[in-house]
ModelCIF file with pLDDT and N, C-alpha, C, O atoms, coordinates in Angstrom:
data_MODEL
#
_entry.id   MODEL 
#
_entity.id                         1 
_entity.type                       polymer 
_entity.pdbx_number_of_molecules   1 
#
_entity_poly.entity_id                      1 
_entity_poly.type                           'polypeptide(L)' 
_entity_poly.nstd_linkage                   no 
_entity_poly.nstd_monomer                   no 
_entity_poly.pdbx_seq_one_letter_code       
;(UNK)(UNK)(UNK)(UNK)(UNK)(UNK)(UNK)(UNK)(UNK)(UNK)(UNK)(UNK)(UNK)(UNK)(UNK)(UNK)
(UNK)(UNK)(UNK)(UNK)(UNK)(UNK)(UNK)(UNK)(UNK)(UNK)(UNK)(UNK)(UNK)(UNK)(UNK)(UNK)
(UNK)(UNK)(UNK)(UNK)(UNK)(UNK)(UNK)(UNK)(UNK)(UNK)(UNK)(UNK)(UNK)(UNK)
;
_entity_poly.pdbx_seq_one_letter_code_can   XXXXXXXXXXXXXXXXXXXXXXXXXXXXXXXXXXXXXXXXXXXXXX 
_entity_poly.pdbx_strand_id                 A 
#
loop_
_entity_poly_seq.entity_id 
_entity_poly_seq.num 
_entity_poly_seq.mon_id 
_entity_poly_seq.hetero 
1 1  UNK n 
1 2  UNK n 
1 3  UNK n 
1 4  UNK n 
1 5  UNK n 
1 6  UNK n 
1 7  UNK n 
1 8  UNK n 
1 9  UNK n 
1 10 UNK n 
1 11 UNK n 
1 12 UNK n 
1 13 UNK n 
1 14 UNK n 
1 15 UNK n 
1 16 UNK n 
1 17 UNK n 
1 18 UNK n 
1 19 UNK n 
1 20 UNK n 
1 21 UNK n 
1 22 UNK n 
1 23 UNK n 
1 24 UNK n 
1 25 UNK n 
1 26 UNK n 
1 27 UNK n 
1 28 UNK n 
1 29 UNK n 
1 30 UNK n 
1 31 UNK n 
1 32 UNK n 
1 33 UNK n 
1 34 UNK n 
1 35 UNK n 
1 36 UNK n 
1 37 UNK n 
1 38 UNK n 
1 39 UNK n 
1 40 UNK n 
1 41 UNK n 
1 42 UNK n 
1 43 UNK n 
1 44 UNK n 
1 45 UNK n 
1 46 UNK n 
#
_struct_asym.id          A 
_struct_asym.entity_id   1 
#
loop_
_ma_qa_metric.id 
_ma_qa_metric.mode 
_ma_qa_metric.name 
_ma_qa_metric.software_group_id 
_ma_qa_metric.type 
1 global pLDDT . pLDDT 
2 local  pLDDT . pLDDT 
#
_ma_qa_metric_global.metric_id      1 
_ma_qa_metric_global.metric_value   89.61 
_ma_qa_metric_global.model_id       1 
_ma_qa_metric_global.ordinal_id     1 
#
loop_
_ma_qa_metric_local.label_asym_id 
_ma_qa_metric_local.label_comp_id 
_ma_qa_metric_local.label_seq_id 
_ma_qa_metric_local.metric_id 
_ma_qa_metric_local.metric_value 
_ma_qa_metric_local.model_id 
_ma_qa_metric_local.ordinal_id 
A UNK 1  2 87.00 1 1  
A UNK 2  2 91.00 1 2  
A UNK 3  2 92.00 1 3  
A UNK 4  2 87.00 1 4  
A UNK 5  2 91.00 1 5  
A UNK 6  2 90.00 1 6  
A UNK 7  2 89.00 1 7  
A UNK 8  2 89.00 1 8  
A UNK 9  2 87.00 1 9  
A UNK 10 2 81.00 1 10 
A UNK 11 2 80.00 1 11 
A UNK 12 2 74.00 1 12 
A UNK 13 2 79.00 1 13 
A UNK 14 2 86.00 1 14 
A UNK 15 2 88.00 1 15 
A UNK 16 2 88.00 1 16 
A UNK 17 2 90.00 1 17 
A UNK 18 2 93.00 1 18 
A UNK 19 2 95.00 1 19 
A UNK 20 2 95.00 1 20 
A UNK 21 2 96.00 1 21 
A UNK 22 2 94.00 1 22 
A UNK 23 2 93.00 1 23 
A UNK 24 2 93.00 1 24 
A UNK 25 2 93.00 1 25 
A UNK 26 2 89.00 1 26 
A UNK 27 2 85.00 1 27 
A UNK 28 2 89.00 1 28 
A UNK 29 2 91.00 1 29 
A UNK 30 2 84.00 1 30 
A UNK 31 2 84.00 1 31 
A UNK 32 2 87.00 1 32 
A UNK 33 2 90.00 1 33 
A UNK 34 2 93.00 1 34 
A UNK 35 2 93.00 1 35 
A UNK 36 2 94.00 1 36 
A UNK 37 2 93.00 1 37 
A UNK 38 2 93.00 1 38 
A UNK 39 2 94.00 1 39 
A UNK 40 2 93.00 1 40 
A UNK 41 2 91.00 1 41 
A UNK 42 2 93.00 1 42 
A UNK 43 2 93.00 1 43 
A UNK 44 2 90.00 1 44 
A UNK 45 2 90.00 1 45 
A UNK 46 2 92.00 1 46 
#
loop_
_atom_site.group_PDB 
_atom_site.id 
_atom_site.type_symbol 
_atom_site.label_atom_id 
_atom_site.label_alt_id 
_atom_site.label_comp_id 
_atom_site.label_asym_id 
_atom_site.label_entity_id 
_atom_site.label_seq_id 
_atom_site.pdbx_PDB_ins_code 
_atom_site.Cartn_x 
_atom_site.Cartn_y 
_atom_site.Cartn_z 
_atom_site.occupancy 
_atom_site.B_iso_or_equiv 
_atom_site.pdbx_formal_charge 
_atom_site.auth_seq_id 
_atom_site.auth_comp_id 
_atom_site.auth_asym_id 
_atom_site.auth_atom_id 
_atom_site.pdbx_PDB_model_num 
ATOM 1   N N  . UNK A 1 1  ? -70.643 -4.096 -42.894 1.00 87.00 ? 1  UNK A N  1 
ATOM 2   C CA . UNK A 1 1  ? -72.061 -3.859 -42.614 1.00 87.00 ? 1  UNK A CA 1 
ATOM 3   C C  . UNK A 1 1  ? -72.335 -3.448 -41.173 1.00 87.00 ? 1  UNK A C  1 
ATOM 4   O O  . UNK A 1 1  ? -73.470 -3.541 -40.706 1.00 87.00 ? 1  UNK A O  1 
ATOM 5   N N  . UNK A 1 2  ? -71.431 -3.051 -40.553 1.00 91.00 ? 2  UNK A N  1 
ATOM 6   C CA . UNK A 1 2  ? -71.287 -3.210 -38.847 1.00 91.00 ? 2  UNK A CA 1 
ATOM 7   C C  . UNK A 1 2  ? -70.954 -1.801 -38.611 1.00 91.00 ? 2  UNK A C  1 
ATOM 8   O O  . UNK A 1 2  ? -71.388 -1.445 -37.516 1.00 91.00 ? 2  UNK A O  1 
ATOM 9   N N  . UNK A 1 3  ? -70.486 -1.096 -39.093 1.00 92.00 ? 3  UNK A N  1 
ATOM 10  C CA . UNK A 1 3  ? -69.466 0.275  -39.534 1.00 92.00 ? 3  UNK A CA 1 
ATOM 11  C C  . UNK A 1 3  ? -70.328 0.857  -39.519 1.00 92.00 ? 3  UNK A C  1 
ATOM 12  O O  . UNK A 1 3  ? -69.812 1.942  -39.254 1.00 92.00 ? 3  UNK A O  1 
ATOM 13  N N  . UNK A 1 4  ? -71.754 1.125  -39.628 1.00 87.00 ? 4  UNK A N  1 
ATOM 14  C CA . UNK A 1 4  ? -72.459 2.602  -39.592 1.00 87.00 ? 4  UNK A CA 1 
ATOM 15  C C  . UNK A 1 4  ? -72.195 3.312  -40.736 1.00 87.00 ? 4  UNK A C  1 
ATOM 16  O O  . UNK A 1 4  ? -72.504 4.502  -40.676 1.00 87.00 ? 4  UNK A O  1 
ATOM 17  N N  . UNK A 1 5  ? -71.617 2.844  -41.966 1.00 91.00 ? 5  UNK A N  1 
ATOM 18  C CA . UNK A 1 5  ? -71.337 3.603  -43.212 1.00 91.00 ? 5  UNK A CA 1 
ATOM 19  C C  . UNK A 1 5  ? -72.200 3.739  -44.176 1.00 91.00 ? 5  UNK A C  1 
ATOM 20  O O  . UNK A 1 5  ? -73.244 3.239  -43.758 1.00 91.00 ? 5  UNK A O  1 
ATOM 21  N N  . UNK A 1 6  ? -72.352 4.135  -45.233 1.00 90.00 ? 6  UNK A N  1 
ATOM 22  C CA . UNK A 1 6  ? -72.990 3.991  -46.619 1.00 90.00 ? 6  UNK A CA 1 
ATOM 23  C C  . UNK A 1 6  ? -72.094 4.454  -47.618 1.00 90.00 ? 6  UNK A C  1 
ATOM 24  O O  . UNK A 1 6  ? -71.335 5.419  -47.535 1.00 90.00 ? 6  UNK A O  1 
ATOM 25  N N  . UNK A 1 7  ? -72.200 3.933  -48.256 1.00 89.00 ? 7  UNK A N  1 
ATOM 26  C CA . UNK A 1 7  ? -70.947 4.212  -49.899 1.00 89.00 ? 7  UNK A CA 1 
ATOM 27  C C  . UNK A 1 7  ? -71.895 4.612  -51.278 1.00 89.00 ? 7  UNK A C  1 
ATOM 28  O O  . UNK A 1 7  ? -73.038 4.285  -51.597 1.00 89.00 ? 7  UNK A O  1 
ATOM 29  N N  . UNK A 1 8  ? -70.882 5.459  -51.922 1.00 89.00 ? 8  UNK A N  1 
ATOM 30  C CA . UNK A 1 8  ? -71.968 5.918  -53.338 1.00 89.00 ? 8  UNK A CA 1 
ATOM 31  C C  . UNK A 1 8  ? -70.871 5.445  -53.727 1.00 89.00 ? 8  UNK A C  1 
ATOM 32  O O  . UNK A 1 8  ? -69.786 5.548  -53.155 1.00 89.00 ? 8  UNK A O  1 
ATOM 33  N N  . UNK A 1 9  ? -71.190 4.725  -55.049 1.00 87.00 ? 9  UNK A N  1 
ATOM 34  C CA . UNK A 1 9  ? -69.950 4.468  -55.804 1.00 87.00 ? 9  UNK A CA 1 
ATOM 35  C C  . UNK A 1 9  ? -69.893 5.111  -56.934 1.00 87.00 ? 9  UNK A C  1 
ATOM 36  O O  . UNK A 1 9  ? -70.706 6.000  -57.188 1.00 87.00 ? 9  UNK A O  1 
ATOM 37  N N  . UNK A 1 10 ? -68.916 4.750  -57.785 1.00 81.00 ? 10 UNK A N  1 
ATOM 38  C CA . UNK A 1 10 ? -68.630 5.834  -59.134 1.00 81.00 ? 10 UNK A CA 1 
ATOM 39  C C  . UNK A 1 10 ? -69.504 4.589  -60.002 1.00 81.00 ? 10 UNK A C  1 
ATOM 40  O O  . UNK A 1 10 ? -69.424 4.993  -61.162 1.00 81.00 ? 10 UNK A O  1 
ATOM 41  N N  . UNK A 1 11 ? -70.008 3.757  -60.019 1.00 80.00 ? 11 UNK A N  1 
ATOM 42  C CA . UNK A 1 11 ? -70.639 2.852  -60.718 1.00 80.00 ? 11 UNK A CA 1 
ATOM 43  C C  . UNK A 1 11 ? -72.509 2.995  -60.794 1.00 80.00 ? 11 UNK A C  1 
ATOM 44  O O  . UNK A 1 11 ? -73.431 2.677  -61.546 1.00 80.00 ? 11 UNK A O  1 
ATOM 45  N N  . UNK A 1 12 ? -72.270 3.731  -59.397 1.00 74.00 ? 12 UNK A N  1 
ATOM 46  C CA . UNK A 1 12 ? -73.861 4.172  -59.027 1.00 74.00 ? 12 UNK A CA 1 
ATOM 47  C C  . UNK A 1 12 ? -74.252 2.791  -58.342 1.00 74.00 ? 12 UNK A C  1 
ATOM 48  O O  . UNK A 1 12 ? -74.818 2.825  -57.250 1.00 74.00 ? 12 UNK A O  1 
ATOM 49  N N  . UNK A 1 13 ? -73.996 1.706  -58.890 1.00 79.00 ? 13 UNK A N  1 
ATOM 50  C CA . UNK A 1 13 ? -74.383 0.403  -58.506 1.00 79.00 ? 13 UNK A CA 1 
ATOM 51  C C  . UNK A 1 13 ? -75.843 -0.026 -57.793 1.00 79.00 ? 13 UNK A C  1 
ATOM 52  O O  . UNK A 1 13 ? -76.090 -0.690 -56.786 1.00 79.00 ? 13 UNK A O  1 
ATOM 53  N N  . UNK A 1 14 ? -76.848 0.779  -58.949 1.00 86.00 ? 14 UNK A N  1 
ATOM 54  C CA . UNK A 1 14 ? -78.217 0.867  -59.353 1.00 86.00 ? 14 UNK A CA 1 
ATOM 55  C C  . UNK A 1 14 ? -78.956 -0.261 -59.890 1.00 86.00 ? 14 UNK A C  1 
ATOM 56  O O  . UNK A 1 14 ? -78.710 -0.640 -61.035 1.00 86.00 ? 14 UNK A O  1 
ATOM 57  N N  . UNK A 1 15 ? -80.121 -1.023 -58.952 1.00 88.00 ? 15 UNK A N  1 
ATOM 58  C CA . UNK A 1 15 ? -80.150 -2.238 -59.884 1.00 88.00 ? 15 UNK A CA 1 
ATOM 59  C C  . UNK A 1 15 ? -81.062 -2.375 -60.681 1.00 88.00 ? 15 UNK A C  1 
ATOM 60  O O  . UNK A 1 15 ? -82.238 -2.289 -60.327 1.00 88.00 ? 15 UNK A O  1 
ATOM 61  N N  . UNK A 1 16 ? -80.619 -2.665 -62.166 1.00 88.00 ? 16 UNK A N  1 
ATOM 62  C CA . UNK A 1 16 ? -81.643 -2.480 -62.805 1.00 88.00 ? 16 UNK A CA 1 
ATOM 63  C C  . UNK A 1 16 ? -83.218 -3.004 -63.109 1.00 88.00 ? 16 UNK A C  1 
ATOM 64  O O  . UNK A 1 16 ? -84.115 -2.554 -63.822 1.00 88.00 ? 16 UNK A O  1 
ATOM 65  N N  . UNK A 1 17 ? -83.141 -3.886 -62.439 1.00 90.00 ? 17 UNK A N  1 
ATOM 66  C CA . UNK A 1 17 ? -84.125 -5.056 -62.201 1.00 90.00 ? 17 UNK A CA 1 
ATOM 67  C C  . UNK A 1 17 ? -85.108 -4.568 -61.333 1.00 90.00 ? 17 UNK A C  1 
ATOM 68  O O  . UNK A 1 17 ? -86.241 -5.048 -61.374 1.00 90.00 ? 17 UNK A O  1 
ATOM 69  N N  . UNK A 1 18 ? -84.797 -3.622 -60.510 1.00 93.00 ? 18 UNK A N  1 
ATOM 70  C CA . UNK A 1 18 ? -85.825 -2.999 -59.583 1.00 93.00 ? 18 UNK A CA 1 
ATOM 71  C C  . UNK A 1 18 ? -86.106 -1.315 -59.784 1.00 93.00 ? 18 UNK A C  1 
ATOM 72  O O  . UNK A 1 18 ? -85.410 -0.345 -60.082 1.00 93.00 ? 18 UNK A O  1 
ATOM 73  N N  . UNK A 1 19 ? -86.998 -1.466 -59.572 1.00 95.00 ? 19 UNK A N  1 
ATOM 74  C CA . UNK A 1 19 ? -88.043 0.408  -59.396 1.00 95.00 ? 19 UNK A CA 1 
ATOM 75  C C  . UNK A 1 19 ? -86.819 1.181  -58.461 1.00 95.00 ? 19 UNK A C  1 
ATOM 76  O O  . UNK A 1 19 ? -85.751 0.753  -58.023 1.00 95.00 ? 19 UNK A O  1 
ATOM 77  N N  . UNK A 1 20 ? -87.402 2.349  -58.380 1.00 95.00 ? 20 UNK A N  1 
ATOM 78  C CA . UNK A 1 20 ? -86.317 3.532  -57.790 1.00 95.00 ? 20 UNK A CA 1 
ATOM 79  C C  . UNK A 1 20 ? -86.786 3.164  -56.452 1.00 95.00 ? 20 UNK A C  1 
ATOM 80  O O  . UNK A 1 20 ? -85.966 2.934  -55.563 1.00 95.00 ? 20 UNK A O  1 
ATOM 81  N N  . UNK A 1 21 ? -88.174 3.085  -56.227 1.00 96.00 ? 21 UNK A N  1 
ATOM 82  C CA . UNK A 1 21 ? -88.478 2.265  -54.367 1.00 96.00 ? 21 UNK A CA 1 
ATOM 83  C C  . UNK A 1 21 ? -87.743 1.182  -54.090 1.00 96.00 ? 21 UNK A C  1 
ATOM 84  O O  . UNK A 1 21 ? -86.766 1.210  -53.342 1.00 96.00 ? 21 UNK A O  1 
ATOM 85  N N  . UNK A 1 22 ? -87.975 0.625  -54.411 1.00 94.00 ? 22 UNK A N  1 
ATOM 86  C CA . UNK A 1 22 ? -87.159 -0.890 -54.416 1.00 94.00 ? 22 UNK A CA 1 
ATOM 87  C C  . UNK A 1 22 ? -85.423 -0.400 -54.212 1.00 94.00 ? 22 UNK A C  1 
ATOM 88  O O  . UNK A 1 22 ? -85.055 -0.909 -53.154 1.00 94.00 ? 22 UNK A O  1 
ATOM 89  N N  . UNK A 1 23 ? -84.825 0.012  -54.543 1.00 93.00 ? 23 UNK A N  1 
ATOM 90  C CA . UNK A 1 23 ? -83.282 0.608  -54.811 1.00 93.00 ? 23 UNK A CA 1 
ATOM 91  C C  . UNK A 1 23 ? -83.367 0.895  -53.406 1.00 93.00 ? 23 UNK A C  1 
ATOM 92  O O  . UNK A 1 23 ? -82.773 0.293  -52.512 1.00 93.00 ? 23 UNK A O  1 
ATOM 93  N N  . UNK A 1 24 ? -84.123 1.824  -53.291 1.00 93.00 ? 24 UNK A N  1 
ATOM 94  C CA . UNK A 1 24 ? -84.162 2.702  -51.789 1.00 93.00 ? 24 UNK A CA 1 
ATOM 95  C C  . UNK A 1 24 ? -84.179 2.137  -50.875 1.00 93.00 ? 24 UNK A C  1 
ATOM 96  O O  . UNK A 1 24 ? -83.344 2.292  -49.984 1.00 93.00 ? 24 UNK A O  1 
ATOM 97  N N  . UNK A 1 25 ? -85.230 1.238  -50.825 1.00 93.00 ? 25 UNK A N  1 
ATOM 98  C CA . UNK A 1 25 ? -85.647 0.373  -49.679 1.00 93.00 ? 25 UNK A CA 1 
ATOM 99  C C  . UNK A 1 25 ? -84.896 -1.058 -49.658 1.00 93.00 ? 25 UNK A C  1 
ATOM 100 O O  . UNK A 1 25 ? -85.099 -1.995 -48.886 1.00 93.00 ? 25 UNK A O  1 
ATOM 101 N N  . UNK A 1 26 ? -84.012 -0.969 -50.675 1.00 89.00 ? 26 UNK A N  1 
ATOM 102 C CA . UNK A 1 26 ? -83.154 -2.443 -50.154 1.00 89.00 ? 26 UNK A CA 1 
ATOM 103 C C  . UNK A 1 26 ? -82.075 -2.815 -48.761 1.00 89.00 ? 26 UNK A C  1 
ATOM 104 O O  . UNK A 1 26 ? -81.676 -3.869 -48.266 1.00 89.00 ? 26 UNK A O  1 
ATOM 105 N N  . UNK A 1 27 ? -81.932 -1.836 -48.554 1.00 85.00 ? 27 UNK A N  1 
ATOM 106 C CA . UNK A 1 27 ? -80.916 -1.716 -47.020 1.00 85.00 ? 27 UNK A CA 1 
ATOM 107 C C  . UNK A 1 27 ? -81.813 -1.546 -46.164 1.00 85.00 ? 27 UNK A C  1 
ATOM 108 O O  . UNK A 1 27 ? -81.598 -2.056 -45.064 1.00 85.00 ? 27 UNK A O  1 
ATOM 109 N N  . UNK A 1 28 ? -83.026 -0.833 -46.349 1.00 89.00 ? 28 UNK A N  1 
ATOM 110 C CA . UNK A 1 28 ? -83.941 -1.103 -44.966 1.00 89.00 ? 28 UNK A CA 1 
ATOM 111 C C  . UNK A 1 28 ? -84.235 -2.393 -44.860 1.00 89.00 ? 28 UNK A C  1 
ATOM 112 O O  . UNK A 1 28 ? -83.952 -3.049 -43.857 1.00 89.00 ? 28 UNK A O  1 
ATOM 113 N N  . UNK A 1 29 ? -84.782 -2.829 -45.807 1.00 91.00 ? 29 UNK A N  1 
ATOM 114 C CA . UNK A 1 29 ? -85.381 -4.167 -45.977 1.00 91.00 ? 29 UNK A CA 1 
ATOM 115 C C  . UNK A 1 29 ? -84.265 -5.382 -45.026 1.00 91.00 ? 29 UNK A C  1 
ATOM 116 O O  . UNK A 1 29 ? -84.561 -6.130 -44.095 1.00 91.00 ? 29 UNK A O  1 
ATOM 117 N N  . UNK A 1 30 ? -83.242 -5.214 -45.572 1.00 84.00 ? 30 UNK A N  1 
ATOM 118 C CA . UNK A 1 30 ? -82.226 -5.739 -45.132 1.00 84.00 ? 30 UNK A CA 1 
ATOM 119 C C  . UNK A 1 30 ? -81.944 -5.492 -43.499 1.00 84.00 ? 30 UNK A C  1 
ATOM 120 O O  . UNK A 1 30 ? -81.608 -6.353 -42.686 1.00 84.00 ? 30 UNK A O  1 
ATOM 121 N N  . UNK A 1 31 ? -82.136 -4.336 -43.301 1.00 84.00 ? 31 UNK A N  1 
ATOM 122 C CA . UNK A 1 31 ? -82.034 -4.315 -41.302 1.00 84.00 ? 31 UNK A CA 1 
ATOM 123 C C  . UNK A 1 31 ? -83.216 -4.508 -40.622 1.00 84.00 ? 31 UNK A C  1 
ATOM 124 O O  . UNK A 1 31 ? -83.433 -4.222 -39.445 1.00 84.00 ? 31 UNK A O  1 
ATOM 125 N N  . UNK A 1 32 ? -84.152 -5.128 -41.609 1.00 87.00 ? 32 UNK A N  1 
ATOM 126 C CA . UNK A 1 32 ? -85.847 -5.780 -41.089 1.00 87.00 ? 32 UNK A CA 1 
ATOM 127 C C  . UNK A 1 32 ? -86.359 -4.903 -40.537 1.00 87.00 ? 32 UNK A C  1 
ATOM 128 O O  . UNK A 1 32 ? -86.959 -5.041 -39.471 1.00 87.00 ? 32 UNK A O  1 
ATOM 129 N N  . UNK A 1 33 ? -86.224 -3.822 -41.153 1.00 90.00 ? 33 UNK A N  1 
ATOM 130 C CA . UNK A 1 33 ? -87.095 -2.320 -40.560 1.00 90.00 ? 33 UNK A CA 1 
ATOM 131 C C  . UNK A 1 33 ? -88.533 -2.820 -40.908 1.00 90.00 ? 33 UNK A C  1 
ATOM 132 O O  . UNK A 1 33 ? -88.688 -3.800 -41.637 1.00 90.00 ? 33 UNK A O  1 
ATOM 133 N N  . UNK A 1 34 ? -89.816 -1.973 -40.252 1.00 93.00 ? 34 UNK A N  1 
ATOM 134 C CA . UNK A 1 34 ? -90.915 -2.425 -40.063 1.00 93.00 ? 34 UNK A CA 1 
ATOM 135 C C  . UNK A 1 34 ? -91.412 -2.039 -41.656 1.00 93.00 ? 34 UNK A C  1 
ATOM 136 O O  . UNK A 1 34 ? -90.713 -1.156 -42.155 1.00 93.00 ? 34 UNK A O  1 
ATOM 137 N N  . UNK A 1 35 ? -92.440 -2.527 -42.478 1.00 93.00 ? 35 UNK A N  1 
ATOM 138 C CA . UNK A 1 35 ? -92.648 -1.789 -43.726 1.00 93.00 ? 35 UNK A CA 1 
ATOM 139 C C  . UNK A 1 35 ? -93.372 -0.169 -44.021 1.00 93.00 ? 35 UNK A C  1 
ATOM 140 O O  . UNK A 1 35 ? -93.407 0.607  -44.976 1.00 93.00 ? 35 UNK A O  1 
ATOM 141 N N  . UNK A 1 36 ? -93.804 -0.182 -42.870 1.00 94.00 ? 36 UNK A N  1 
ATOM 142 C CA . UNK A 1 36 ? -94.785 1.669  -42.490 1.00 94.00 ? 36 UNK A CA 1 
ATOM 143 C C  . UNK A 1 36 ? -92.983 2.437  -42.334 1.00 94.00 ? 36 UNK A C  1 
ATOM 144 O O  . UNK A 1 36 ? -93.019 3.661  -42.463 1.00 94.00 ? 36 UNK A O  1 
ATOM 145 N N  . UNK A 1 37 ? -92.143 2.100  -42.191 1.00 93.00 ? 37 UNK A N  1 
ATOM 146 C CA . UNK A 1 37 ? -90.943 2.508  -41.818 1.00 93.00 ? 37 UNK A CA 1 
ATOM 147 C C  . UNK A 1 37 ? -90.335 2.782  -42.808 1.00 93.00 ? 37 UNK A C  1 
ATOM 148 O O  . UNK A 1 37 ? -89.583 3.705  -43.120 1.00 93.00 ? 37 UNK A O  1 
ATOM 149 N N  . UNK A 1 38 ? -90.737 1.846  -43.333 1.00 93.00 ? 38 UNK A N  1 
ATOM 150 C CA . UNK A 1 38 ? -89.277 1.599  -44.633 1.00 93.00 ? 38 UNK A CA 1 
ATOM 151 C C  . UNK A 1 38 ? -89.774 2.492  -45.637 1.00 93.00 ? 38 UNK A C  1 
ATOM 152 O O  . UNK A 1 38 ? -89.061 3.160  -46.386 1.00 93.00 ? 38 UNK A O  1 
ATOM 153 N N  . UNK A 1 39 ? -91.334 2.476  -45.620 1.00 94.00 ? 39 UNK A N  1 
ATOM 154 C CA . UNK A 1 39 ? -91.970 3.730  -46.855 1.00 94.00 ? 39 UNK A CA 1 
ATOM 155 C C  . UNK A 1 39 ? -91.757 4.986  -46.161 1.00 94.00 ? 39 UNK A C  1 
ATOM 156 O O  . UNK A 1 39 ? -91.334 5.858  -46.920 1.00 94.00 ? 39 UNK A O  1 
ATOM 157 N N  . UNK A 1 40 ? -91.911 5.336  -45.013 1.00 93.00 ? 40 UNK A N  1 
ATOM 158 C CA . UNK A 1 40 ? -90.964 6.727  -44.639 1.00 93.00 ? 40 UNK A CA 1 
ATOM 159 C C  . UNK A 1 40 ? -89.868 7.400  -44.817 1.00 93.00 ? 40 UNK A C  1 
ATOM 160 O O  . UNK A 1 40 ? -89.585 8.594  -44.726 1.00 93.00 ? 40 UNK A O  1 
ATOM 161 N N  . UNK A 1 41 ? -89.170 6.258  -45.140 1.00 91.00 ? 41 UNK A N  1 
ATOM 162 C CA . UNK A 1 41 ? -87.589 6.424  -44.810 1.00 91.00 ? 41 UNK A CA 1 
ATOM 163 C C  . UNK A 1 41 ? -87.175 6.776  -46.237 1.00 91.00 ? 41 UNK A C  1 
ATOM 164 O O  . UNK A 1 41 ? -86.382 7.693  -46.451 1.00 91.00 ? 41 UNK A O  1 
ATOM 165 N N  . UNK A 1 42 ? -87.914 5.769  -47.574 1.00 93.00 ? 42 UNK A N  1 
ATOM 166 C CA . UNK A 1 42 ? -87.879 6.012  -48.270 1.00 93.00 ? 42 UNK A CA 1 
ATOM 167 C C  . UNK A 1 42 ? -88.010 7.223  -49.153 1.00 93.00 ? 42 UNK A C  1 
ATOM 168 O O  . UNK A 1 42 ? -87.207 7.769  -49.909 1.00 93.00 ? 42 UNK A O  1 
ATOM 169 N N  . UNK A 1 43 ? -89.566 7.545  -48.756 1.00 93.00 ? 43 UNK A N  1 
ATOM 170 C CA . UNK A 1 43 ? -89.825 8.544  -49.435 1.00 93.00 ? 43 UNK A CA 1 
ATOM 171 C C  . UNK A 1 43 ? -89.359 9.930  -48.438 1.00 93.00 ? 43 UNK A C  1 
ATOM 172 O O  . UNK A 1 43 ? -90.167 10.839 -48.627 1.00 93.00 ? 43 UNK A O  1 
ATOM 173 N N  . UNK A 1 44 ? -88.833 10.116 -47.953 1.00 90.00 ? 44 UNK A N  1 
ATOM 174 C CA . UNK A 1 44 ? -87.945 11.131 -47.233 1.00 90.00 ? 44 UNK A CA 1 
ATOM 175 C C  . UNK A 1 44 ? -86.611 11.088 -47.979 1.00 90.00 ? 44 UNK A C  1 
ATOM 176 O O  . UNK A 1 44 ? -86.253 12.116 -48.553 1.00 90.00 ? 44 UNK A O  1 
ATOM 177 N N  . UNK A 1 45 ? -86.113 10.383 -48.009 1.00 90.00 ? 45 UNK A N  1 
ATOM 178 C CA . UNK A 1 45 ? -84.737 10.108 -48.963 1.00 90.00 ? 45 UNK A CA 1 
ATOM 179 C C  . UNK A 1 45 ? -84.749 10.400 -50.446 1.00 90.00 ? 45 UNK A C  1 
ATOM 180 O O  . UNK A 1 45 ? -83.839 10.906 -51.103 1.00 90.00 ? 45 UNK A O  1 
ATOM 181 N N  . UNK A 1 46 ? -86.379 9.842  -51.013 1.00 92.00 ? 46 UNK A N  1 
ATOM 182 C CA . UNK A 1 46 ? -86.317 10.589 -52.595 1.00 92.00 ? 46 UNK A CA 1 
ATOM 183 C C  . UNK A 1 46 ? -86.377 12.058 -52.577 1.00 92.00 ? 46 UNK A C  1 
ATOM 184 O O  . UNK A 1 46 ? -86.341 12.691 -53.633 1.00 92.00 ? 46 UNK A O  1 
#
């Protein structure tokens, strides 16, 4: 988590339990990005 990486896997490893936002925004969420942020980041990425 320190590495500056991101991985796609052959599994997709998509969770099903959450919306396509939610998917997106789980690693922001996770580096406590601000939430006006995290919907940017997001919807730039879809």
């Amino acid at each position: 988590e320190k590495r500056g990486v991101s991985m796609v896997f052959q599994s997709y490893a998509v969770w099903p339990h959450m919306t396509v936002f939610d998917n997106v925004a789980y690693g922001l969420r996770v580096r406590k990005l601000p939430r006006t942020e995290v919907a940017e980041q997001v919807e730039r990425a879809l």
